[in-house]
PDBML (XML) file of the C-alpha atoms, coordinates in Angstrom:
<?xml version="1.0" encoding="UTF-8" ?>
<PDBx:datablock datablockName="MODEL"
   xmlns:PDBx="http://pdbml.pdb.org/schema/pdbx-v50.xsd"
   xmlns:xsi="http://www.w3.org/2001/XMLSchema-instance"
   xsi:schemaLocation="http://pdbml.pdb.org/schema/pdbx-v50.xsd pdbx-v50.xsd">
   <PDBx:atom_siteCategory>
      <PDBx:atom_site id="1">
         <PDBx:B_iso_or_equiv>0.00</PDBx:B_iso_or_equiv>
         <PDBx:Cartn_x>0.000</PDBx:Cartn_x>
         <PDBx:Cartn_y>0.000</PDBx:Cartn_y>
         <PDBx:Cartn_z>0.000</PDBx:Cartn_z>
         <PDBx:auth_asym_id>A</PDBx:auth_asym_id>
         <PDBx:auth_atom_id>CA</PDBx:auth_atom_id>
         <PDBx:auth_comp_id>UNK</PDBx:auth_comp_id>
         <PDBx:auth_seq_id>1</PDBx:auth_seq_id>
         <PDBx:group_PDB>ATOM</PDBx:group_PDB>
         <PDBx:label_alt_id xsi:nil="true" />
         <PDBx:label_asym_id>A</PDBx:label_asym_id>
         <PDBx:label_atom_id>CA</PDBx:label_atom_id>
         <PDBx:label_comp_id>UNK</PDBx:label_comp_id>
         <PDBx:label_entity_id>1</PDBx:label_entity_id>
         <PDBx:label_seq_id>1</PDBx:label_seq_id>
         <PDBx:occupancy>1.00</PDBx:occupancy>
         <PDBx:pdbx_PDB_model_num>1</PDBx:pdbx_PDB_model_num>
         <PDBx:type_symbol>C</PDBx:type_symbol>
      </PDBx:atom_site>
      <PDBx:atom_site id="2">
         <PDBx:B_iso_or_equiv>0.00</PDBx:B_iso_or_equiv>
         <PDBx:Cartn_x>2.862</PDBx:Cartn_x>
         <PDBx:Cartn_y>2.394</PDBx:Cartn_y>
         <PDBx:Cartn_z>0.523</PDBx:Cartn_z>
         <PDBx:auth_asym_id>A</PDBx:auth_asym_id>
         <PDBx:auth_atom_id>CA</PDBx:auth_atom_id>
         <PDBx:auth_comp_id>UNK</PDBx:auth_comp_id>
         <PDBx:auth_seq_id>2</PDBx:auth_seq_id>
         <PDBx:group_PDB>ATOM</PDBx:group_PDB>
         <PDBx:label_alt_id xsi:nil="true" />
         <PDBx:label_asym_id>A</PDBx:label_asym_id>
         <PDBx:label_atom_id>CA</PDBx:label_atom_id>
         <PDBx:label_comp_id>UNK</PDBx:label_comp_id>
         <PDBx:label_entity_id>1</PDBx:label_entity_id>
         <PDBx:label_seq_id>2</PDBx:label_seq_id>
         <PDBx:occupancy>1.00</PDBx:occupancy>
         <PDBx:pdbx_PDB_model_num>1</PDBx:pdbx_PDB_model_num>
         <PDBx:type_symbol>C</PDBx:type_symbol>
      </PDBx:atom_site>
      <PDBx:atom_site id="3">
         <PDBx:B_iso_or_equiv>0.00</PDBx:B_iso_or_equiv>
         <PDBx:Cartn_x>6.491</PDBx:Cartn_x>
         <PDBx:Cartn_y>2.612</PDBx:Cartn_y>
         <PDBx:Cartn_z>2.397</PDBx:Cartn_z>
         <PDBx:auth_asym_id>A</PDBx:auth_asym_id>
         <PDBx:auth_atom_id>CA</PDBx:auth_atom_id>
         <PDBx:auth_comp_id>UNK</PDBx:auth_comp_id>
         <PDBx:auth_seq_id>3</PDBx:auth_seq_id>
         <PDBx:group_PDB>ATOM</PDBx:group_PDB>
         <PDBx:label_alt_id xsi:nil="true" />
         <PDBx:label_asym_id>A</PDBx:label_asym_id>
         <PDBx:label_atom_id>CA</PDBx:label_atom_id>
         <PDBx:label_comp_id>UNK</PDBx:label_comp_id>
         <PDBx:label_entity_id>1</PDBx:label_entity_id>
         <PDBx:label_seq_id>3</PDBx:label_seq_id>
         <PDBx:occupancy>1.00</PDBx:occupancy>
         <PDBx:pdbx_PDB_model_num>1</PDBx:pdbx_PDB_model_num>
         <PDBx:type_symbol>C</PDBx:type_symbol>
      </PDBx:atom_site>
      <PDBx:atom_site id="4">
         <PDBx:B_iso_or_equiv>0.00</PDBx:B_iso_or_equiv>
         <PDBx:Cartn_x>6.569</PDBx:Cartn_x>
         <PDBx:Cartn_y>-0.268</PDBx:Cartn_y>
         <PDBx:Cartn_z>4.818</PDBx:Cartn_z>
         <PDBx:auth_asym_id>A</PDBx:auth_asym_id>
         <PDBx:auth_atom_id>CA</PDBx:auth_atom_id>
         <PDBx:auth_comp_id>UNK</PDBx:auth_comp_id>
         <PDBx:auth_seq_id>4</PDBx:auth_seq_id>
         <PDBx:group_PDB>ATOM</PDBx:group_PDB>
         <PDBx:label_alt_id xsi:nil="true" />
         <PDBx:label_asym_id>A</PDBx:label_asym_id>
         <PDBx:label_atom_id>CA</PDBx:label_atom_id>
         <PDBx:label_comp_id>UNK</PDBx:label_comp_id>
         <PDBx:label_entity_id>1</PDBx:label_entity_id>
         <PDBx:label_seq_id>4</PDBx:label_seq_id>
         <PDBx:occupancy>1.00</PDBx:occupancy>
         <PDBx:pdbx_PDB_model_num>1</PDBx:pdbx_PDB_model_num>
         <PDBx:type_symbol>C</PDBx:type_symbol>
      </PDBx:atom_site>
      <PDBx:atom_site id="5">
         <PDBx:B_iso_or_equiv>0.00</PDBx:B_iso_or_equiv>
         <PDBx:Cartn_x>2.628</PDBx:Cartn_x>
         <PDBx:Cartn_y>-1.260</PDBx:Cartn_y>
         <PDBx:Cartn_z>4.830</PDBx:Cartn_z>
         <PDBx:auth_asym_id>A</PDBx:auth_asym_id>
         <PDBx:auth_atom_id>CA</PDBx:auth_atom_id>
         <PDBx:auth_comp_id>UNK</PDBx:auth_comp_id>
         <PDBx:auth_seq_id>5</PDBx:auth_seq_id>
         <PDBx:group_PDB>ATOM</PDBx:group_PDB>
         <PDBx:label_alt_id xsi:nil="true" />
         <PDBx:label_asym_id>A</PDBx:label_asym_id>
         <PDBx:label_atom_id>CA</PDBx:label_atom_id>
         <PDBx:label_comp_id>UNK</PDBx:label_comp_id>
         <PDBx:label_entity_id>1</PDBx:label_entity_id>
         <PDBx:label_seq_id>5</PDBx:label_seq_id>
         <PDBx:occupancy>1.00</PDBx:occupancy>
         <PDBx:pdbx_PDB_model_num>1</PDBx:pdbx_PDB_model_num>
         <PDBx:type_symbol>C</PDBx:type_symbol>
      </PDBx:atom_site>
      <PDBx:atom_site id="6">
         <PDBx:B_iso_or_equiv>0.00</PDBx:B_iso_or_equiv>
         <PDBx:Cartn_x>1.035</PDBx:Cartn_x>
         <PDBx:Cartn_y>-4.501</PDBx:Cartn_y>
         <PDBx:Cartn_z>2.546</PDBx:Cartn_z>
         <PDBx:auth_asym_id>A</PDBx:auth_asym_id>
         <PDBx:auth_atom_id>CA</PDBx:auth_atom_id>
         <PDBx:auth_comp_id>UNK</PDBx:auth_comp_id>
         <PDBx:auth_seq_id>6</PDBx:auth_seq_id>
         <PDBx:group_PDB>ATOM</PDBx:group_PDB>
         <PDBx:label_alt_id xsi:nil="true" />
         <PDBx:label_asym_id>A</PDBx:label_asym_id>
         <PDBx:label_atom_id>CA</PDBx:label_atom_id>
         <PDBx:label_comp_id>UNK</PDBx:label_comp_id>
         <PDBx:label_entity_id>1</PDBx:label_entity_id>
         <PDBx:label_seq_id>6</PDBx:label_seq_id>
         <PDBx:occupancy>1.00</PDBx:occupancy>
         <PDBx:pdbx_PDB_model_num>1</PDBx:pdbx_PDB_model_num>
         <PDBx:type_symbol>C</PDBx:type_symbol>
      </PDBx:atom_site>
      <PDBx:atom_site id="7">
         <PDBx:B_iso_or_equiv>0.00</PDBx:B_iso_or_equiv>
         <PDBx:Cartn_x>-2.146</PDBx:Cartn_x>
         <PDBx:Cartn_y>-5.738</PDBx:Cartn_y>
         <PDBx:Cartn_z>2.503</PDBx:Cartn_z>
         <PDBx:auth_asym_id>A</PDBx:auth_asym_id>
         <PDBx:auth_atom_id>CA</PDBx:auth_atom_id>
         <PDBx:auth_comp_id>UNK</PDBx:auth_comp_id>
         <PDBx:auth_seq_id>7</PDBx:auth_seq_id>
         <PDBx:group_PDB>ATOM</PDBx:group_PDB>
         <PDBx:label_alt_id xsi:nil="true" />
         <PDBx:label_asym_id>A</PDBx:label_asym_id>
         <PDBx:label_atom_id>CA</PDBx:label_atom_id>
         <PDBx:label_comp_id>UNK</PDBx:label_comp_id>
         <PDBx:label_entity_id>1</PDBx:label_entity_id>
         <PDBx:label_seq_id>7</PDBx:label_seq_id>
         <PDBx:occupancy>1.00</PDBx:occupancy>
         <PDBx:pdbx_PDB_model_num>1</PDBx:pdbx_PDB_model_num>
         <PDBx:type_symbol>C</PDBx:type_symbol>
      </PDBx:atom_site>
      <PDBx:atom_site id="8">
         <PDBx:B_iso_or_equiv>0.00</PDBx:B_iso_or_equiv>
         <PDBx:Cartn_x>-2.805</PDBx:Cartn_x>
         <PDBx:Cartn_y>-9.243</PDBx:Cartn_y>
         <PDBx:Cartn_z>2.692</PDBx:Cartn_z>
         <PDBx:auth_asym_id>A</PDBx:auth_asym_id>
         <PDBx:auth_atom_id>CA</PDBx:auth_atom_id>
         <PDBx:auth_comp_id>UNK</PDBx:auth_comp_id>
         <PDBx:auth_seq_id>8</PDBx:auth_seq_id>
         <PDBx:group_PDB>ATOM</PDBx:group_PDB>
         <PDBx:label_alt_id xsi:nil="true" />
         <PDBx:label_asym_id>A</PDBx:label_asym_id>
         <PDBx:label_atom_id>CA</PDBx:label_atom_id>
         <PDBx:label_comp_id>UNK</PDBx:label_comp_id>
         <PDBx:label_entity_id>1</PDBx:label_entity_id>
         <PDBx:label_seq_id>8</PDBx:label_seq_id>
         <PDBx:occupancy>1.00</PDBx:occupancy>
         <PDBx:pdbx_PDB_model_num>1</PDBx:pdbx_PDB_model_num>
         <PDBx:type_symbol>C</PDBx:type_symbol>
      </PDBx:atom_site>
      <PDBx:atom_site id="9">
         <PDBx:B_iso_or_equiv>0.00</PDBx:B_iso_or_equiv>
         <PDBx:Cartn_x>-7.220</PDBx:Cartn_x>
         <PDBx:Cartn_y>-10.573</PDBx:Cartn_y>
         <PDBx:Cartn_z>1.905</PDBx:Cartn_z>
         <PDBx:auth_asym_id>A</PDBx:auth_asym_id>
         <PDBx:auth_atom_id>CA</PDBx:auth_atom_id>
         <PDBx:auth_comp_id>UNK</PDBx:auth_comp_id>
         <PDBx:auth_seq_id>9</PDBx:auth_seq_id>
         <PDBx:group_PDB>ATOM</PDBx:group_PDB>
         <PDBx:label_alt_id xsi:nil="true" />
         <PDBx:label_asym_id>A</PDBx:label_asym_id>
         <PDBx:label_atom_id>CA</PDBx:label_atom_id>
         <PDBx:label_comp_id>UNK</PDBx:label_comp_id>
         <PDBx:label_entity_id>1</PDBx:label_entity_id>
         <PDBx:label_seq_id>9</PDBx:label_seq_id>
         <PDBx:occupancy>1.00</PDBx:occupancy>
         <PDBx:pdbx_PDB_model_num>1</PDBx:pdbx_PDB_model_num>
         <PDBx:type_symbol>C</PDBx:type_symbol>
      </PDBx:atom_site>
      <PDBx:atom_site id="10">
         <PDBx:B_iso_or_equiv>0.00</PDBx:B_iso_or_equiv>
         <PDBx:Cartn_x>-8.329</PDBx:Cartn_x>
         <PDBx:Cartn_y>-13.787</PDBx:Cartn_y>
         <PDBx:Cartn_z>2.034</PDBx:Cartn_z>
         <PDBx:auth_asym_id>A</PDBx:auth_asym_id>
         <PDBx:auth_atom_id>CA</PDBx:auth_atom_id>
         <PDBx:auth_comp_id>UNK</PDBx:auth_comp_id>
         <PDBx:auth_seq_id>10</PDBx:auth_seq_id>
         <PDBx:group_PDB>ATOM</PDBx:group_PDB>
         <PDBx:label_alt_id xsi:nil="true" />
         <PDBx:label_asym_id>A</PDBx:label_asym_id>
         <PDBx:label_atom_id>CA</PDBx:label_atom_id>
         <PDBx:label_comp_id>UNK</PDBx:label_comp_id>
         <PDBx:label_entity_id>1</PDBx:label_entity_id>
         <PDBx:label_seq_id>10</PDBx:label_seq_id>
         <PDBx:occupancy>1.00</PDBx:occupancy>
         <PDBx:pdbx_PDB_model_num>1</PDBx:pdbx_PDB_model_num>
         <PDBx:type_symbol>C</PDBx:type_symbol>
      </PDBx:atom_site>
      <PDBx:atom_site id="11">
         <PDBx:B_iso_or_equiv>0.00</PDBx:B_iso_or_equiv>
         <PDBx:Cartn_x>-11.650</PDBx:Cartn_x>
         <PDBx:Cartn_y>-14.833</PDBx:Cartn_y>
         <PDBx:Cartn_z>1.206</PDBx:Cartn_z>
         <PDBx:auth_asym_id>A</PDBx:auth_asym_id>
         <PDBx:auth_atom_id>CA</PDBx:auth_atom_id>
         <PDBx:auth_comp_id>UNK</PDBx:auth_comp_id>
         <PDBx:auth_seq_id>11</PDBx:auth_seq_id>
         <PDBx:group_PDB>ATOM</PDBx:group_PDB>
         <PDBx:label_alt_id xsi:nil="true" />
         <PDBx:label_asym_id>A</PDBx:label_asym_id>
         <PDBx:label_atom_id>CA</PDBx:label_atom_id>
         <PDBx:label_comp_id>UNK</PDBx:label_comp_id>
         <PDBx:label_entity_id>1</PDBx:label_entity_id>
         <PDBx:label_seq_id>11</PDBx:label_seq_id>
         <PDBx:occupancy>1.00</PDBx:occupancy>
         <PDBx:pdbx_PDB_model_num>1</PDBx:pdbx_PDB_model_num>
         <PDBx:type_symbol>C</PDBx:type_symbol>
      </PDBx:atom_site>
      <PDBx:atom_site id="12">
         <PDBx:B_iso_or_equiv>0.00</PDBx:B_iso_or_equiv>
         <PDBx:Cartn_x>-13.622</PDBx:Cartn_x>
         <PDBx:Cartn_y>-17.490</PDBx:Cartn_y>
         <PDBx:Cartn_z>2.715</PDBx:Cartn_z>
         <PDBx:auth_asym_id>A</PDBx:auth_asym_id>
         <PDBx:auth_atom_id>CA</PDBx:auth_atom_id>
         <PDBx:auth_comp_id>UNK</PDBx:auth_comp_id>
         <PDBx:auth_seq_id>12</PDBx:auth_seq_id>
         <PDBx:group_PDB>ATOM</PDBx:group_PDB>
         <PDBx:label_alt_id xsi:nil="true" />
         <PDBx:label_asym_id>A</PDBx:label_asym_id>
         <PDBx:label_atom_id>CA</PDBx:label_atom_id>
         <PDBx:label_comp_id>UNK</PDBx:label_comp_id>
         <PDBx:label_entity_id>1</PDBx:label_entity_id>
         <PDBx:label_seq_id>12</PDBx:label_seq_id>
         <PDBx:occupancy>1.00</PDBx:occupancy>
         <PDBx:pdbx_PDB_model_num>1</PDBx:pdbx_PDB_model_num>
         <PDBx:type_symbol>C</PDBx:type_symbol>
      </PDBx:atom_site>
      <PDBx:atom_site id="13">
         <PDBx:B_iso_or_equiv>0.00</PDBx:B_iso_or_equiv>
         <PDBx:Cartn_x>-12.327</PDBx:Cartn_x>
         <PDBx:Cartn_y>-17.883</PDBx:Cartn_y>
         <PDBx:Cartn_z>6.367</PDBx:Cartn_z>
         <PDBx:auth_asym_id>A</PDBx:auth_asym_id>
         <PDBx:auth_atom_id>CA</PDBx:auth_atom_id>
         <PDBx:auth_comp_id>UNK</PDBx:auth_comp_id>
         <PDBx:auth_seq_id>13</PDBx:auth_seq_id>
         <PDBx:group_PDB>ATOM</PDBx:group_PDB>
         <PDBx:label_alt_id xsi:nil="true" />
         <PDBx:label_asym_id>A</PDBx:label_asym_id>
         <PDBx:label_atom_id>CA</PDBx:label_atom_id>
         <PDBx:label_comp_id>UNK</PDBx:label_comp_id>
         <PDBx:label_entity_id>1</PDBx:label_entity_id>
         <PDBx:label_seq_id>13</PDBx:label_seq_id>
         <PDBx:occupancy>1.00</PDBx:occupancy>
         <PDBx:pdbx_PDB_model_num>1</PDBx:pdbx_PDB_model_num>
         <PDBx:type_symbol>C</PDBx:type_symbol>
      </PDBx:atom_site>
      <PDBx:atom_site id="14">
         <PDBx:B_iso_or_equiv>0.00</PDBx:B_iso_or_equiv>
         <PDBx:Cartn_x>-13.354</PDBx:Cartn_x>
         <PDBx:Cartn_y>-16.741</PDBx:Cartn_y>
         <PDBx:Cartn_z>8.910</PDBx:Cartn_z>
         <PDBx:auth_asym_id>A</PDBx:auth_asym_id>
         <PDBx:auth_atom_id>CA</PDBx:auth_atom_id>
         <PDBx:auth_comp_id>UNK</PDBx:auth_comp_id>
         <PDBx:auth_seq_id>14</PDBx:auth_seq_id>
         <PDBx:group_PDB>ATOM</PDBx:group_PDB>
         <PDBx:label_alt_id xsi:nil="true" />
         <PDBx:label_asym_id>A</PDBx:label_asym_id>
         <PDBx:label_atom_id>CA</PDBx:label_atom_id>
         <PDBx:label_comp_id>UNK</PDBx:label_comp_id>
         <PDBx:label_entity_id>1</PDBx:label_entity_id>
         <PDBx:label_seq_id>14</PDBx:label_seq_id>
         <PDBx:occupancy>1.00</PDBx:occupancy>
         <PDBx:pdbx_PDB_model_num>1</PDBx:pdbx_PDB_model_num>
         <PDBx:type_symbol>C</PDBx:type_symbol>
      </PDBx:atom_site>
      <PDBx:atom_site id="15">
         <PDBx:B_iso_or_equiv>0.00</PDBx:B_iso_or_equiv>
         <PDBx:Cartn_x>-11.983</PDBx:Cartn_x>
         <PDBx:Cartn_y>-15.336</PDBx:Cartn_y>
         <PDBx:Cartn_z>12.953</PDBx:Cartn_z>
         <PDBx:auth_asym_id>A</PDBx:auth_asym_id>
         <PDBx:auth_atom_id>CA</PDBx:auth_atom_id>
         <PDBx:auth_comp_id>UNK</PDBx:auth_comp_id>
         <PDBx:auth_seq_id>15</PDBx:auth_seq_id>
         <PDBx:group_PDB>ATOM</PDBx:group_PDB>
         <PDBx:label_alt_id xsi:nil="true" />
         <PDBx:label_asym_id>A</PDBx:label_asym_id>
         <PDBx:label_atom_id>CA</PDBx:label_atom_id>
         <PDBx:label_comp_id>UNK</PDBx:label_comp_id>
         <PDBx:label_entity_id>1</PDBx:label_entity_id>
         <PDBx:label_seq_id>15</PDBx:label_seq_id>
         <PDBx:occupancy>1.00</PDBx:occupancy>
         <PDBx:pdbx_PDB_model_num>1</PDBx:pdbx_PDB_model_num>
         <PDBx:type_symbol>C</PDBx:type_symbol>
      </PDBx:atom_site>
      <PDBx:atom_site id="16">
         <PDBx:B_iso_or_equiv>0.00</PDBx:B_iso_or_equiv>
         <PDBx:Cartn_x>-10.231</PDBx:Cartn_x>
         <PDBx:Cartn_y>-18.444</PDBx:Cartn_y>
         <PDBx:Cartn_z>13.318</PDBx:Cartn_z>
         <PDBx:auth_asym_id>A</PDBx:auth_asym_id>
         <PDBx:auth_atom_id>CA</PDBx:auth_atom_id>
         <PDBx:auth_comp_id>UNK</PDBx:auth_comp_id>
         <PDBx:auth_seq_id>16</PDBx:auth_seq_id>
         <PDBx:group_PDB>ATOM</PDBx:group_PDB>
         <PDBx:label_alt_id xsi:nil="true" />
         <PDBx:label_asym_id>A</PDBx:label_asym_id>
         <PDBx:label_atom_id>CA</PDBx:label_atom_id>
         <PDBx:label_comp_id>UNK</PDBx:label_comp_id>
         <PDBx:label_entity_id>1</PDBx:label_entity_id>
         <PDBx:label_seq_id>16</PDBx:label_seq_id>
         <PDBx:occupancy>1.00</PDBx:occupancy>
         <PDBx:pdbx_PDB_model_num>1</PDBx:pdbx_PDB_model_num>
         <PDBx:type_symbol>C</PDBx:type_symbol>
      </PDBx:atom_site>
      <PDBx:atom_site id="17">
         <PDBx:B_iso_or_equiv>0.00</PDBx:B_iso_or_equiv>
         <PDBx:Cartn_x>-8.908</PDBx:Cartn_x>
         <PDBx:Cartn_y>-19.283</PDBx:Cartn_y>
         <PDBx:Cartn_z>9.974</PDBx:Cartn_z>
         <PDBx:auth_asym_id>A</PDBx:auth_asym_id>
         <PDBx:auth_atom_id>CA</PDBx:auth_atom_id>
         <PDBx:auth_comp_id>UNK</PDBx:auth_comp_id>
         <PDBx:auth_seq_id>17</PDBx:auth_seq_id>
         <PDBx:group_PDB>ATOM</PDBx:group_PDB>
         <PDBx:label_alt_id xsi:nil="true" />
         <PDBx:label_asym_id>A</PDBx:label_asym_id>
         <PDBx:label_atom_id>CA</PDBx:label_atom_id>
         <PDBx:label_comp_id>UNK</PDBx:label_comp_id>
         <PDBx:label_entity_id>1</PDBx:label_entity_id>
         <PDBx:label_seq_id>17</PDBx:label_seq_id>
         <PDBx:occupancy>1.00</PDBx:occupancy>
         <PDBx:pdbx_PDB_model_num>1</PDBx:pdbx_PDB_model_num>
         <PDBx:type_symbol>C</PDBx:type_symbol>
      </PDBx:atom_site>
      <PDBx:atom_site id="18">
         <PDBx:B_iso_or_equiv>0.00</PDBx:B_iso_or_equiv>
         <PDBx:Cartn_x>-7.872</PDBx:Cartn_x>
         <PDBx:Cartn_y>-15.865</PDBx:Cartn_y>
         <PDBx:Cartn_z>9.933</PDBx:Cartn_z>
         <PDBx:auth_asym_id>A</PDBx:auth_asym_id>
         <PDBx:auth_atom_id>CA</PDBx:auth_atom_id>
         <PDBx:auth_comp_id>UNK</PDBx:auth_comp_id>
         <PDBx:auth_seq_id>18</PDBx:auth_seq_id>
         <PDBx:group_PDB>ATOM</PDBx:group_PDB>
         <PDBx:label_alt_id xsi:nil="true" />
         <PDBx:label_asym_id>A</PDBx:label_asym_id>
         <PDBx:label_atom_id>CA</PDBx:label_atom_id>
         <PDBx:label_comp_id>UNK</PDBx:label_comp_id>
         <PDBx:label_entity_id>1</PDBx:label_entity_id>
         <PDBx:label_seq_id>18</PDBx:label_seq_id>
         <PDBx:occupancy>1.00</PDBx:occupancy>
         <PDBx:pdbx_PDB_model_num>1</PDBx:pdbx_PDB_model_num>
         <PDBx:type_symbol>C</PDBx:type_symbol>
      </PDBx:atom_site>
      <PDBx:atom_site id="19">
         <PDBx:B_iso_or_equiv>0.00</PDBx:B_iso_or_equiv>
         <PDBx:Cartn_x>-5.778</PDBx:Cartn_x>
         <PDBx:Cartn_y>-15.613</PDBx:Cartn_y>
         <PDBx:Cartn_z>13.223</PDBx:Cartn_z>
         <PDBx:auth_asym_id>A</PDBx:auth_asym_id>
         <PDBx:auth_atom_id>CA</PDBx:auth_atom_id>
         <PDBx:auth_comp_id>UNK</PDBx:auth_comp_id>
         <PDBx:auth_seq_id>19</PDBx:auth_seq_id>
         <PDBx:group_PDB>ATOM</PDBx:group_PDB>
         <PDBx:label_alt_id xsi:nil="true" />
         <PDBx:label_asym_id>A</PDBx:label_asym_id>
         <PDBx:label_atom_id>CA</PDBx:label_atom_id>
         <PDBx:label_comp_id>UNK</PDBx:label_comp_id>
         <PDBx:label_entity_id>1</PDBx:label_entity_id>
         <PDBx:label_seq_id>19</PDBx:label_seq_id>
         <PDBx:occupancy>1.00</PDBx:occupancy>
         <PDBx:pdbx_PDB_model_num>1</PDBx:pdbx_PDB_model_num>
         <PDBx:type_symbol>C</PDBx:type_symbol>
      </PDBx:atom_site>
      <PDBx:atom_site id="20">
         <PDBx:B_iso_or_equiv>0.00</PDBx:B_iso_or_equiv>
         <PDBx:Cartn_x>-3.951</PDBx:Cartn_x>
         <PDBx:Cartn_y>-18.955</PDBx:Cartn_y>
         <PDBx:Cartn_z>12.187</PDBx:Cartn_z>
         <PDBx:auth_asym_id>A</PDBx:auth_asym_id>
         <PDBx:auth_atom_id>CA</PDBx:auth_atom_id>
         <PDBx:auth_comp_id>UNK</PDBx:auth_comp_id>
         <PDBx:auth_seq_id>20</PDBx:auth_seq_id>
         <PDBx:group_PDB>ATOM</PDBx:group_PDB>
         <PDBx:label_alt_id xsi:nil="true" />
         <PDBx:label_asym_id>A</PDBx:label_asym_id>
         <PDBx:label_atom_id>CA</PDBx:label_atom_id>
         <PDBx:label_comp_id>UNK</PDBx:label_comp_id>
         <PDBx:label_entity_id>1</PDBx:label_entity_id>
         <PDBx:label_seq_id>20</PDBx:label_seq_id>
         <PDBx:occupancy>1.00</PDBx:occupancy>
         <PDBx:pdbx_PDB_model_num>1</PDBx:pdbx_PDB_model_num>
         <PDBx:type_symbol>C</PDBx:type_symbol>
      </PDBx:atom_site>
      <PDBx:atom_site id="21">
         <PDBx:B_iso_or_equiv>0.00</PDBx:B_iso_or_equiv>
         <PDBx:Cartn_x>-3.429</PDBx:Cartn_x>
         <PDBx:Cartn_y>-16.761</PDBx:Cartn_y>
         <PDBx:Cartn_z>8.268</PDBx:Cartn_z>
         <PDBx:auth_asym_id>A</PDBx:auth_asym_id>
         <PDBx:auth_atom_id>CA</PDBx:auth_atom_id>
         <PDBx:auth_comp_id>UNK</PDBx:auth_comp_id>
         <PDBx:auth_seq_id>21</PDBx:auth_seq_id>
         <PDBx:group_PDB>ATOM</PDBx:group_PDB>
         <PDBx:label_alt_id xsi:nil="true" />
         <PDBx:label_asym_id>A</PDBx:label_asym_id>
         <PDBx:label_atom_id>CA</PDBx:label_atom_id>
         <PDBx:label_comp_id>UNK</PDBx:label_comp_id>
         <PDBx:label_entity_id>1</PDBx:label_entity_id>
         <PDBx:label_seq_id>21</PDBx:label_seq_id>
         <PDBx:occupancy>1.00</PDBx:occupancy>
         <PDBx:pdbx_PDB_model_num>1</PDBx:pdbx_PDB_model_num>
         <PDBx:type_symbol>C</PDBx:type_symbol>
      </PDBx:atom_site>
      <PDBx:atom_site id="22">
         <PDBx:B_iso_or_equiv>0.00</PDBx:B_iso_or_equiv>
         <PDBx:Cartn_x>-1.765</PDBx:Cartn_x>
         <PDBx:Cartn_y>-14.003</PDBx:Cartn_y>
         <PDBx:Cartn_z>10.193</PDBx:Cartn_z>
         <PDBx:auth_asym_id>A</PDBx:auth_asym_id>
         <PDBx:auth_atom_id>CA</PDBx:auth_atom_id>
         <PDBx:auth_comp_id>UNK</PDBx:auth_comp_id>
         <PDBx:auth_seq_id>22</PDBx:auth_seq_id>
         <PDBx:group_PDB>ATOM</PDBx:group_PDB>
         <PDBx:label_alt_id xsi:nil="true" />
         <PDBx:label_asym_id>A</PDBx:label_asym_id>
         <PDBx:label_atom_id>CA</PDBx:label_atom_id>
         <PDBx:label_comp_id>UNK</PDBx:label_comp_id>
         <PDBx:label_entity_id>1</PDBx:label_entity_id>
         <PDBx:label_seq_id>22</PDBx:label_seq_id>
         <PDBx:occupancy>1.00</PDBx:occupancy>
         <PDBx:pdbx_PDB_model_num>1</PDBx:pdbx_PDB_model_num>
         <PDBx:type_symbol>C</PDBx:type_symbol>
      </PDBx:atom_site>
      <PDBx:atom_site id="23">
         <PDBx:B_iso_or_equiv>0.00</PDBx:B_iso_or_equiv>
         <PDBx:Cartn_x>0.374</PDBx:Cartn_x>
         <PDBx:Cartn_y>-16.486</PDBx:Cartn_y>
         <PDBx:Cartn_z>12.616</PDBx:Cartn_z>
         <PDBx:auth_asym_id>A</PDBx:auth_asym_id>
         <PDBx:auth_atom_id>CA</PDBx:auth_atom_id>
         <PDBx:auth_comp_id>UNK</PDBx:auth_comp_id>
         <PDBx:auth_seq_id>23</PDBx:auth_seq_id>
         <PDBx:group_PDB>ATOM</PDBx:group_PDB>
         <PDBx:label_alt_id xsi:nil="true" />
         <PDBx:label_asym_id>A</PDBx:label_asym_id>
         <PDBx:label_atom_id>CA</PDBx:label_atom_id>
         <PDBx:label_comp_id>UNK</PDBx:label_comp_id>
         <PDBx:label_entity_id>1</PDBx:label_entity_id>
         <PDBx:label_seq_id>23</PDBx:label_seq_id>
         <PDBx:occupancy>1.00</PDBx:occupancy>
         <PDBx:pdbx_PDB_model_num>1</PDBx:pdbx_PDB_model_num>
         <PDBx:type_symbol>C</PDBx:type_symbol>
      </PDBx:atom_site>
      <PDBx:atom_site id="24">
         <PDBx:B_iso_or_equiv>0.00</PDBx:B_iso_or_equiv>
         <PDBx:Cartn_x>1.722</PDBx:Cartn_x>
         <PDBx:Cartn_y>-17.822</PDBx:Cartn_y>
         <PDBx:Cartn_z>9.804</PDBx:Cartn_z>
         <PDBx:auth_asym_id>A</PDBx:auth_asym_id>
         <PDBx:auth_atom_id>CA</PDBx:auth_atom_id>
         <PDBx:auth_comp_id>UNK</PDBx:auth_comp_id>
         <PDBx:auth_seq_id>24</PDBx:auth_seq_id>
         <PDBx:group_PDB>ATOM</PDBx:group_PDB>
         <PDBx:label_alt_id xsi:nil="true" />
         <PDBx:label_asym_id>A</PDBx:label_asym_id>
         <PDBx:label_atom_id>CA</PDBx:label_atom_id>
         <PDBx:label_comp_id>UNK</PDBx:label_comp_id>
         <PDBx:label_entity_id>1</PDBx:label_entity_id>
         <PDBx:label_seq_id>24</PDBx:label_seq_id>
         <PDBx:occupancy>1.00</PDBx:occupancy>
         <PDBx:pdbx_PDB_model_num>1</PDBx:pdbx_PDB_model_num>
         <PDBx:type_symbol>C</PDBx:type_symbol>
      </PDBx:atom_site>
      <PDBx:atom_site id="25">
         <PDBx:B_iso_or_equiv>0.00</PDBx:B_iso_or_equiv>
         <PDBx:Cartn_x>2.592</PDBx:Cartn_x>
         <PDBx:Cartn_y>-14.508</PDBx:Cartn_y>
         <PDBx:Cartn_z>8.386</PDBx:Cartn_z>
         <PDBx:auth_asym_id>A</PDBx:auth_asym_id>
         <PDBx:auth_atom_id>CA</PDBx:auth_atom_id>
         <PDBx:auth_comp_id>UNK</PDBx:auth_comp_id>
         <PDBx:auth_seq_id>25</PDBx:auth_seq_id>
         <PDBx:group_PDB>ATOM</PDBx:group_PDB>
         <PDBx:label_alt_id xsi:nil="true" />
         <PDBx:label_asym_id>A</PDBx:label_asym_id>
         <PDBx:label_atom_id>CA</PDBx:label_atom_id>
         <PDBx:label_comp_id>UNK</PDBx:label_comp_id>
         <PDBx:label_entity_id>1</PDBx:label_entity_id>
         <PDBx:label_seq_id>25</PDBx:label_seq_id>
         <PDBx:occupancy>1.00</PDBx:occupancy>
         <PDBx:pdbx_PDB_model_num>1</PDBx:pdbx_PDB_model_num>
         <PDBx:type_symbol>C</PDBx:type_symbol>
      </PDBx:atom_site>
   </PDBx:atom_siteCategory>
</PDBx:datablock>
């Protein structure tokens, strides 16, 4: 998005799936 900030979207998970996305980040 600009400088030292990305954007990462994911469809079709939800809270969970997410949190365990963004751990793995």
């Amino acid at each position: 998005l600009g400088g030292e900030e990305f954007c990462f979207v994911r469809p079709g998970v939800d809270a969970v799936g997410a949190r365990r996305l963004a751990e793995a980040i």
